[in-house]
Protein backbone atom coordinates (compact mmCIF):
# COMPACT_ATOMS: atom_id res chain seq x y z
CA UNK A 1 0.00 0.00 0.00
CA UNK A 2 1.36 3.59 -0.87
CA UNK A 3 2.01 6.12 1.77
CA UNK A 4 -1.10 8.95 2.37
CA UNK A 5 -0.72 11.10 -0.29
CA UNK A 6 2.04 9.09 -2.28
CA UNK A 7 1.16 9.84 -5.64
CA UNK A 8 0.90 6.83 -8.28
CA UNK A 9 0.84 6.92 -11.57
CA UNK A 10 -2.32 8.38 -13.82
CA UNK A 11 -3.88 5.57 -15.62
CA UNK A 12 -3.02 5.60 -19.20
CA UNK A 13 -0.64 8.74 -18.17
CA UNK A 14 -3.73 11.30 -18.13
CA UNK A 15 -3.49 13.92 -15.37
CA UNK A 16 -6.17 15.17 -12.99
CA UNK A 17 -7.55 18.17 -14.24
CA UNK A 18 -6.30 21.96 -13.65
CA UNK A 19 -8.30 23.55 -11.19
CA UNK A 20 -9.98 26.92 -12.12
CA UNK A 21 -9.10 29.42 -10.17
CA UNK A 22 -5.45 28.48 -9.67
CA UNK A 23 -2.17 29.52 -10.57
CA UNK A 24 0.44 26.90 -9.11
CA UNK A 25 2.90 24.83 -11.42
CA UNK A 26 0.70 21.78 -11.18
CA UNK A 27 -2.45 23.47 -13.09
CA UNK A 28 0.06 25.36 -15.66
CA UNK A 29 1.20 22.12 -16.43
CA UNK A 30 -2.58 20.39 -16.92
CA UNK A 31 -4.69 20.49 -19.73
CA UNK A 32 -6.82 23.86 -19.78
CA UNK A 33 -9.33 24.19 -22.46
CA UNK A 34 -12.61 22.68 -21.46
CA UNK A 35 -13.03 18.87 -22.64
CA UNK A 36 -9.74 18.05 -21.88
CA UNK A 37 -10.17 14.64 -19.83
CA UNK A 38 -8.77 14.12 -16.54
CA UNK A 39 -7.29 10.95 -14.99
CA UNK A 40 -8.97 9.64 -11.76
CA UNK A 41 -8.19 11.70 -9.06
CA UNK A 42 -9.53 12.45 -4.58
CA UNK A 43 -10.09 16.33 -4.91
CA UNK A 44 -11.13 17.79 -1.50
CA UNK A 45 -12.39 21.02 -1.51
CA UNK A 46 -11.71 22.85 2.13
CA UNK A 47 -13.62 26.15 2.89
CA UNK A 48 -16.32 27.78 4.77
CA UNK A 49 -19.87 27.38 3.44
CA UNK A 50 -20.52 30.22 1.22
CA UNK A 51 -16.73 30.59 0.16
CA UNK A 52 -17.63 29.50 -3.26
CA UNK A 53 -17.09 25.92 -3.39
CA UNK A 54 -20.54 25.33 -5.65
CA UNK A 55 -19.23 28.21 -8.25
CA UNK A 56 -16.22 25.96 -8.48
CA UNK A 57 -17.83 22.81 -8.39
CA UNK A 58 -19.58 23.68 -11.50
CA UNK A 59 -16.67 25.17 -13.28
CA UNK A 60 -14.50 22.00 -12.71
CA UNK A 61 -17.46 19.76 -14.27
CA UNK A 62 -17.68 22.10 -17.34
CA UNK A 63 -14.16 22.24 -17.86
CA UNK A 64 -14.21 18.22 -17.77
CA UNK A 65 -17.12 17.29 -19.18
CA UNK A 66 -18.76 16.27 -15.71
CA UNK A 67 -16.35 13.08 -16.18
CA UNK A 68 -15.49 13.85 -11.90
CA UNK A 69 -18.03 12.17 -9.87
CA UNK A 70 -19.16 14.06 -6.96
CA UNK A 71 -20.13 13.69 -3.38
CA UNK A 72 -21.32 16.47 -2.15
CA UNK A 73 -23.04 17.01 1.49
CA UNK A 74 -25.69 19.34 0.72
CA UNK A 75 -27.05 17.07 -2.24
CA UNK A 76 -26.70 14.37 0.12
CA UNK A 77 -29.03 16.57 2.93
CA UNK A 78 -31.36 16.98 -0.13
CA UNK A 79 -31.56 13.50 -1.38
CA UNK A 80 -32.22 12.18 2.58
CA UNK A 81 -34.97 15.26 2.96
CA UNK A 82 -36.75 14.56 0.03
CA UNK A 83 -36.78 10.68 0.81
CA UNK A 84 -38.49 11.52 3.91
CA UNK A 85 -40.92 13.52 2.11
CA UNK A 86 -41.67 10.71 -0.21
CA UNK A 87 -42.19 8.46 1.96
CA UNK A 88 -44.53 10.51 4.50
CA UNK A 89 -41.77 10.68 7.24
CA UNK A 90 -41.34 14.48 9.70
CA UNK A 91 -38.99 16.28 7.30
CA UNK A 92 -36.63 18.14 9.08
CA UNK A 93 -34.83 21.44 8.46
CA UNK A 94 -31.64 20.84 6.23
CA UNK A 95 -28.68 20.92 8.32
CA UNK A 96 -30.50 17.99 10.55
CA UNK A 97 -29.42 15.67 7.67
CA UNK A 98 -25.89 16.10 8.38
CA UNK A 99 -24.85 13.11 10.40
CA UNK A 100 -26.41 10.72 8.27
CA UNK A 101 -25.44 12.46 5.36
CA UNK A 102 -21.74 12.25 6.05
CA UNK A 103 -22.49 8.76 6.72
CA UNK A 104 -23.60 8.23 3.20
CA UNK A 105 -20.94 10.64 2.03
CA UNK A 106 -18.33 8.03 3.00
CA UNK A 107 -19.52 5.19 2.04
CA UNK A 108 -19.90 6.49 -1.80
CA UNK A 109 -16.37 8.22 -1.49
CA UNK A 110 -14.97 4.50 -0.50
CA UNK A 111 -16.83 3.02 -3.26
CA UNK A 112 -15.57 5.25 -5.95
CA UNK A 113 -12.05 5.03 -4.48
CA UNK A 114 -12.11 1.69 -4.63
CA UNK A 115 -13.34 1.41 -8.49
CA UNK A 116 -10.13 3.22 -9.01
CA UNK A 117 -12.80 6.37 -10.30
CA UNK A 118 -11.68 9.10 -8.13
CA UNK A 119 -14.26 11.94 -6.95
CA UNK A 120 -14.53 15.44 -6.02
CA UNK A 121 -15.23 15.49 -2.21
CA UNK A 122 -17.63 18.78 -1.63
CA UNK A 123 -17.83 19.70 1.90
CA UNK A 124 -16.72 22.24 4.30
CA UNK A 125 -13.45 20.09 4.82
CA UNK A 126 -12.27 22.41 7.77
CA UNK A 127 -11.54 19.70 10.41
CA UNK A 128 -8.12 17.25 9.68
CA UNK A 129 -10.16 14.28 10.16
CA UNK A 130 -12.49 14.80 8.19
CA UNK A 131 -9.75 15.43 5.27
CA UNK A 132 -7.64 12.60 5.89
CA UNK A 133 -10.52 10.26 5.50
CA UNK A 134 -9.72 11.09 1.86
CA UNK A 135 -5.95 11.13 1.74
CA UNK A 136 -6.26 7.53 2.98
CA UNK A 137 -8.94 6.43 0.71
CA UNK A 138 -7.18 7.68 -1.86
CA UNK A 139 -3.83 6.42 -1.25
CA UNK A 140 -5.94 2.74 -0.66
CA UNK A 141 -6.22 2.89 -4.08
CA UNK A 142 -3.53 4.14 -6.13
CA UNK A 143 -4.84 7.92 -6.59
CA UNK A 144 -3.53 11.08 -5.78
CA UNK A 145 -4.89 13.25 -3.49
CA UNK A 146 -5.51 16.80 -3.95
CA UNK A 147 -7.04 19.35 -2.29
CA UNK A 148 -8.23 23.05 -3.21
CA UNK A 149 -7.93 25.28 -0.86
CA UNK A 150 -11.20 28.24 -0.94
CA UNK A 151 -10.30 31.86 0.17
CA UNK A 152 -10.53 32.96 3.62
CA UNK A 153 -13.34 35.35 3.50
CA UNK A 154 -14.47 37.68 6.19
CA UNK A 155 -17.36 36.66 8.67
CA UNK A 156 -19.52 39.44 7.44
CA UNK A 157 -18.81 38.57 3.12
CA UNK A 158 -19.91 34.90 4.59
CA UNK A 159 -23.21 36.06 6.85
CA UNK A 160 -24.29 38.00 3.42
CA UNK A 161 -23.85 34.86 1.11
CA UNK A 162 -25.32 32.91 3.43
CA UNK A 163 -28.35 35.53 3.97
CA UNK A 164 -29.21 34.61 -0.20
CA UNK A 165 -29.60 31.32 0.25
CA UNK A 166 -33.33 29.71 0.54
CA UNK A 167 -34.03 30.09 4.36
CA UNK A 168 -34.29 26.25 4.75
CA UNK A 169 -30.61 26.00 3.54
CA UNK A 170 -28.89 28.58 5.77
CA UNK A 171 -25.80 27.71 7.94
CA UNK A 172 -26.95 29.15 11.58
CA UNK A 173 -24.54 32.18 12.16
CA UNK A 174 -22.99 30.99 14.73
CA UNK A 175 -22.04 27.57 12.87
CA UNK A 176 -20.28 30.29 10.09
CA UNK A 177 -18.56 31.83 13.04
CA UNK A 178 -16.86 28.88 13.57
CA UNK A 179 -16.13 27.98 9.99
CA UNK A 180 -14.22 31.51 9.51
CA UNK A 181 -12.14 30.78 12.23
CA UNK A 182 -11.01 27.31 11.46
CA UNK A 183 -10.66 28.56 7.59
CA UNK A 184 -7.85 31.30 9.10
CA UNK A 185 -5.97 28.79 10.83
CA UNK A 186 -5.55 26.61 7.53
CA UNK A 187 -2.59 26.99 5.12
CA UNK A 188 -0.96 25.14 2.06
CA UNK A 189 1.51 24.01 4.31
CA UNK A 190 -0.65 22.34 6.40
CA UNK A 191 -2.98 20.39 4.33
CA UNK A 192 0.36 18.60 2.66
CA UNK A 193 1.07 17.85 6.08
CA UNK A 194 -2.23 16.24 5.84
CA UNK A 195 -0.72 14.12 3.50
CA UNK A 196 -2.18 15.96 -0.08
CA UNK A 197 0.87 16.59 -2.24
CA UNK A 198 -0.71 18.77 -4.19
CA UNK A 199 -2.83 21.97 -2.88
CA UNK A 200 -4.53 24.52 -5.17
CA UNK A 201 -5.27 27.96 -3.59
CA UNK A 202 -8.27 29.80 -4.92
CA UNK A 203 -7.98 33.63 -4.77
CA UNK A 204 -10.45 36.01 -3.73
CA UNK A 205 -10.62 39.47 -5.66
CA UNK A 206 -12.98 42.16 -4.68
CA UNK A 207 -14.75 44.53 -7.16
CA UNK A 208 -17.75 47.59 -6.69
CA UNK A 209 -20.73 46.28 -7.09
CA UNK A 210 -23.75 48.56 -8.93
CA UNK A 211 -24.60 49.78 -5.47
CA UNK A 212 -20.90 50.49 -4.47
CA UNK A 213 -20.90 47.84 -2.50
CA UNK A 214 -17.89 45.49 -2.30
CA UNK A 215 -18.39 41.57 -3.74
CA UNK A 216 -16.45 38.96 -3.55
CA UNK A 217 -15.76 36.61 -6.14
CA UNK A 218 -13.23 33.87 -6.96
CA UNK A 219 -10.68 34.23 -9.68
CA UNK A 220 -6.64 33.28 -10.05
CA UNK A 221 -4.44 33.16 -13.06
CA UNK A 222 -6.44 35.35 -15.10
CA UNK A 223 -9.71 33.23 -15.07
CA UNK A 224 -12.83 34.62 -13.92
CA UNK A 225 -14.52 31.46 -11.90
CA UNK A 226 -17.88 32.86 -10.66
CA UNK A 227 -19.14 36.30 -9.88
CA UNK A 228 -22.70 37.81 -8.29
CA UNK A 229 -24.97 36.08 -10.70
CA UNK A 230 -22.87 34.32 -12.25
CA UNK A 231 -22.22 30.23 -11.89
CA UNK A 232 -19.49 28.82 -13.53
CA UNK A 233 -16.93 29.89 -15.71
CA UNK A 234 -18.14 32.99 -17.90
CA UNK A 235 -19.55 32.22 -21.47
CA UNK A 236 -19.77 34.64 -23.85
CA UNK A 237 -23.82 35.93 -24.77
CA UNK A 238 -23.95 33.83 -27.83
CA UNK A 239 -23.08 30.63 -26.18
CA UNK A 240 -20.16 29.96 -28.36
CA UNK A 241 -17.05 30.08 -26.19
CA UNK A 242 -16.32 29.98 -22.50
CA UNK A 243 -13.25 32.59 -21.19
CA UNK A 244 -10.71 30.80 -19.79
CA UNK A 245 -7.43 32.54 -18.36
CA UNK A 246 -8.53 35.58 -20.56
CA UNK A 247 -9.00 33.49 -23.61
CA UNK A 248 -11.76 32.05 -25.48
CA UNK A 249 -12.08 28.07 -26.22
CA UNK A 250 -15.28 27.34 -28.11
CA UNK A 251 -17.75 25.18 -26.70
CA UNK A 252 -18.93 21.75 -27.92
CA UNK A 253 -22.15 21.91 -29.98
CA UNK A 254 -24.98 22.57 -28.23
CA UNK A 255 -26.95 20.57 -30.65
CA UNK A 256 -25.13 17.22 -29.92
CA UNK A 257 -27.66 14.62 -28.50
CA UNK A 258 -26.53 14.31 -24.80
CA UNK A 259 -26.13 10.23 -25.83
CA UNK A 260 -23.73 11.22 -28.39
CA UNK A 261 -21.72 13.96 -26.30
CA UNK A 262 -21.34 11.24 -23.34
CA UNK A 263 -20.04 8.82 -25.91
CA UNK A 264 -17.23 11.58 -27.08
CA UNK A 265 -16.32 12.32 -24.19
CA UNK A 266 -15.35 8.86 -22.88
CA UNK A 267 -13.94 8.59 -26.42
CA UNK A 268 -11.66 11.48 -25.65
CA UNK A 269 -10.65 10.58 -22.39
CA UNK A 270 -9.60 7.26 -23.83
CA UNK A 271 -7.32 8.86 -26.55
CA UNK A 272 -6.02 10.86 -23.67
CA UNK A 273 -5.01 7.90 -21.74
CA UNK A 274 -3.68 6.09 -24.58
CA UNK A 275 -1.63 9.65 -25.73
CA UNK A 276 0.08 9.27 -22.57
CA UNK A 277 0.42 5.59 -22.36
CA UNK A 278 2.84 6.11 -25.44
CA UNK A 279 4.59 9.06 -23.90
CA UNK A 280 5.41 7.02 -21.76
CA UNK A 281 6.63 4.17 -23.80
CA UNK A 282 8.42 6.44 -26.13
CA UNK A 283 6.27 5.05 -28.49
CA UNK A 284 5.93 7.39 -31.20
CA UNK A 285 3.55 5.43 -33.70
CA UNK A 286 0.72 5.24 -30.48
CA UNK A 287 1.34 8.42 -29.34
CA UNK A 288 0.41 9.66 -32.84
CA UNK A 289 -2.24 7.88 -33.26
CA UNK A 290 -3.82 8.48 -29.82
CA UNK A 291 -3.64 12.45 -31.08
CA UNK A 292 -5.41 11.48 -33.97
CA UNK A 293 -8.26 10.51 -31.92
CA UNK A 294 -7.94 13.24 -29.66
CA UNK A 295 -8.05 15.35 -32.77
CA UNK A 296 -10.90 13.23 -34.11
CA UNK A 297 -13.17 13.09 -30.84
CA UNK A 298 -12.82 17.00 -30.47
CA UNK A 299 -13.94 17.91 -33.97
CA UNK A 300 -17.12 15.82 -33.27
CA UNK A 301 -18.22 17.64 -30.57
CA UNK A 302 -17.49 21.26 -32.21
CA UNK A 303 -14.44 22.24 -29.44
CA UNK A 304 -12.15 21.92 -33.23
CA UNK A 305 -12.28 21.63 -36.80
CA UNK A 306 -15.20 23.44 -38.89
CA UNK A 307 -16.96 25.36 -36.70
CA UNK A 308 -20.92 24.64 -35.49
CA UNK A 309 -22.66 27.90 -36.20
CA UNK A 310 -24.00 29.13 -39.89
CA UNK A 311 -23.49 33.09 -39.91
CA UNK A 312 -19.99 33.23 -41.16
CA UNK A 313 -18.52 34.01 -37.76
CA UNK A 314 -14.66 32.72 -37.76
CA UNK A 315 -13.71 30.56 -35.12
CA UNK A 316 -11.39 32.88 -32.26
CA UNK A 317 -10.35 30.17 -29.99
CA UNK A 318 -7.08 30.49 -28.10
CA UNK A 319 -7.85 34.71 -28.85
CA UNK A 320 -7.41 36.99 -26.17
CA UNK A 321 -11.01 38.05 -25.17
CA UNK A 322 -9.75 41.95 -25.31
CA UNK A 323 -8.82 41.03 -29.25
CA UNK A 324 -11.77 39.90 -30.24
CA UNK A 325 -15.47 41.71 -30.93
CA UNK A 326 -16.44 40.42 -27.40
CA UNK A 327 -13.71 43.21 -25.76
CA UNK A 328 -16.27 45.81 -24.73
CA UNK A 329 -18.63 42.96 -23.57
CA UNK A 330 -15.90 41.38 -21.48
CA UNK A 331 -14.40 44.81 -20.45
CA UNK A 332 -18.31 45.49 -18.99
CA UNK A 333 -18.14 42.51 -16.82
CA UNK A 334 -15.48 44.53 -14.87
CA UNK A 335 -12.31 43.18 -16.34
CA UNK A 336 -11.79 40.18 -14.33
CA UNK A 337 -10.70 37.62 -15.85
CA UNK A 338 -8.33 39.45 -17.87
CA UNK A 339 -4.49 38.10 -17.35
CA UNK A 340 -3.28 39.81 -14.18
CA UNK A 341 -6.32 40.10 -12.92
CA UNK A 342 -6.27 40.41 -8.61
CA UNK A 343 -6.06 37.24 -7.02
């Protein structure tokens, strides 16, 4: 058995996926456009409720496809609340679902571990046992571990998230008391000593909001993550290319049958695999021939080749957003995302 944390090699040589929102070596070195398939990986997100762990939740399953399963707490609270319903049981207020849902939590995290799928663990985090549970899990079964690490936000930026949410699903204040103190205690340092060896840190930048107000949002390395009414990275108003690190990558067609875009994805995760199978090798003939199906899978779902729309647009992916005729849009969004942007 490996050591917590040990990392073993990706199956087939893919790599887990860069993490939006982060700037360290690991995610420079990861595949960044969106549909670029990740090997299995244990991601832990670790942050206070309402420091923007759904926004990047969603972003992460764009940028892969939604090929990371997830096991998330307050889906879990959901799912055990609305079985109660169903079945004619006292339904109780959200947060009452906890214990049992961490119980279930578990034993689906164990499960996918031990499949060899990986799965991106979305929780609070903030205690060390409840993050090593994953470090061992994952090192149990040959996967890294990795954890992202959410922005330390102030008490009050927390209390005003949490004061949008439906009033059935609000953290009690003094339950987000705690959380901001146990996020300021955290540090990179300390969750490898948890046994991750790799930690991404998610910035937080502030910008005026209409009513001068200051909002906080998440961005790093030039990307713009989420943002007030916003989920997910940014896509531009015609639905034809997301922003990514101040660049546009065009979307896969939105008029794919969702049978035939789960079958290209899979295929494109395969070539992946195989690409770096014969990197490995120093096989030159598979390696080229896994790129051909790279090259072949993308084209079918619109991210490459002849573009998908019919009005004579050209295609501007890999263009700086401030190049292109979606600058003033972009710049109206209030610049983040731009490279250099605050994080």
């Amino acid at each position: 058995m490996n050591e917590p944390g040990a990392r073993s090699p990706a199956p087939g040589g893919a790599v887990p996926p860069a993490v939006p929102g982060c700037g360290c070596p690991a995610c420079a070195e990861r595949p960044g456009g969106p549909g670029d398939a990740p090997a299995p990986v244990v991601l832990v997100l670790v942050g206070a409720a309402g420091s923007g762990k759904t926004t990047l939740r969603r972003a992460l399953l764009e940028r892969t496809g939604g090929a990371l399963p997830v096991v998330s707490l307050d889906d879990l609270r959901r799912e055990l609340r609305a079985a109660d319903a169903a079945a004619g049981r006292p339904v109780r207020e959200l947060q009452g679902y906890s214990l049992p849902a961490v119980r279930r939590a578990q034993r689906r995290c164990r499960a996918l571990a031990g499949l060899g799928a990986g799965y991106l663990a979305d929780a609070t985090h903030l205690r060390r046992a409840e993050r090593v549970v994953h470090v061992r899990a994952a090192a149990a079964a040959g996967l890294p571990a990795e954890a992202v690490l959410l922005p330390d936000l102030p008490l009050a930026e927390l209390l005003r998230r949490d004061g949008a949410r439906p009033p059935d699903e609000r953290v009690p204040a003094d339950v987000l008391a705690r959380h901001a103190h146990r996020r300021s205690l955290l540090t990179a340092a300390g969750l490898r000593a948890d046994g991750f060896t790799v930690v991404h840190e998610v910035g937080w930048a502030r910008c005026g909001a209409a009513d001068g107000e200051e909002r906080g949002h998440v961005v790093g390395d030039g990307e713009l993550v989420g943002r007030e009414g916003v989920e997910g990275p940014v896509v531009t108003p015609d639905g034809r290319y997301l922003v990514v690190r101040g660049r546009l990558w065009r979307r896969s067609d939105p008029s794919l049958p969702e049978e035939r875009r789960a079958g290209l994805v899979a295929e494109l995760m395969a070539a992946r695999r195989a690409e770096g199978a014969g990197l490995r090798a120093r096989d030159d003939a598979a390696v080229c021939a896994a790129r051909e199906r790279v090259q072949a899978a993308k084209e079918a779902l619109g991210e490459r080749g002849p573009v998908w729309w019919s009005d004579g647009a050209p295609d501007l992916t890999r263009h700086l957003v401030r190049t292109t005729p979606y600058a003033d849009w972009f710049a109206a969004l209030g610049g983040a995302g731009e490279p250099g942007a605050p994080a």
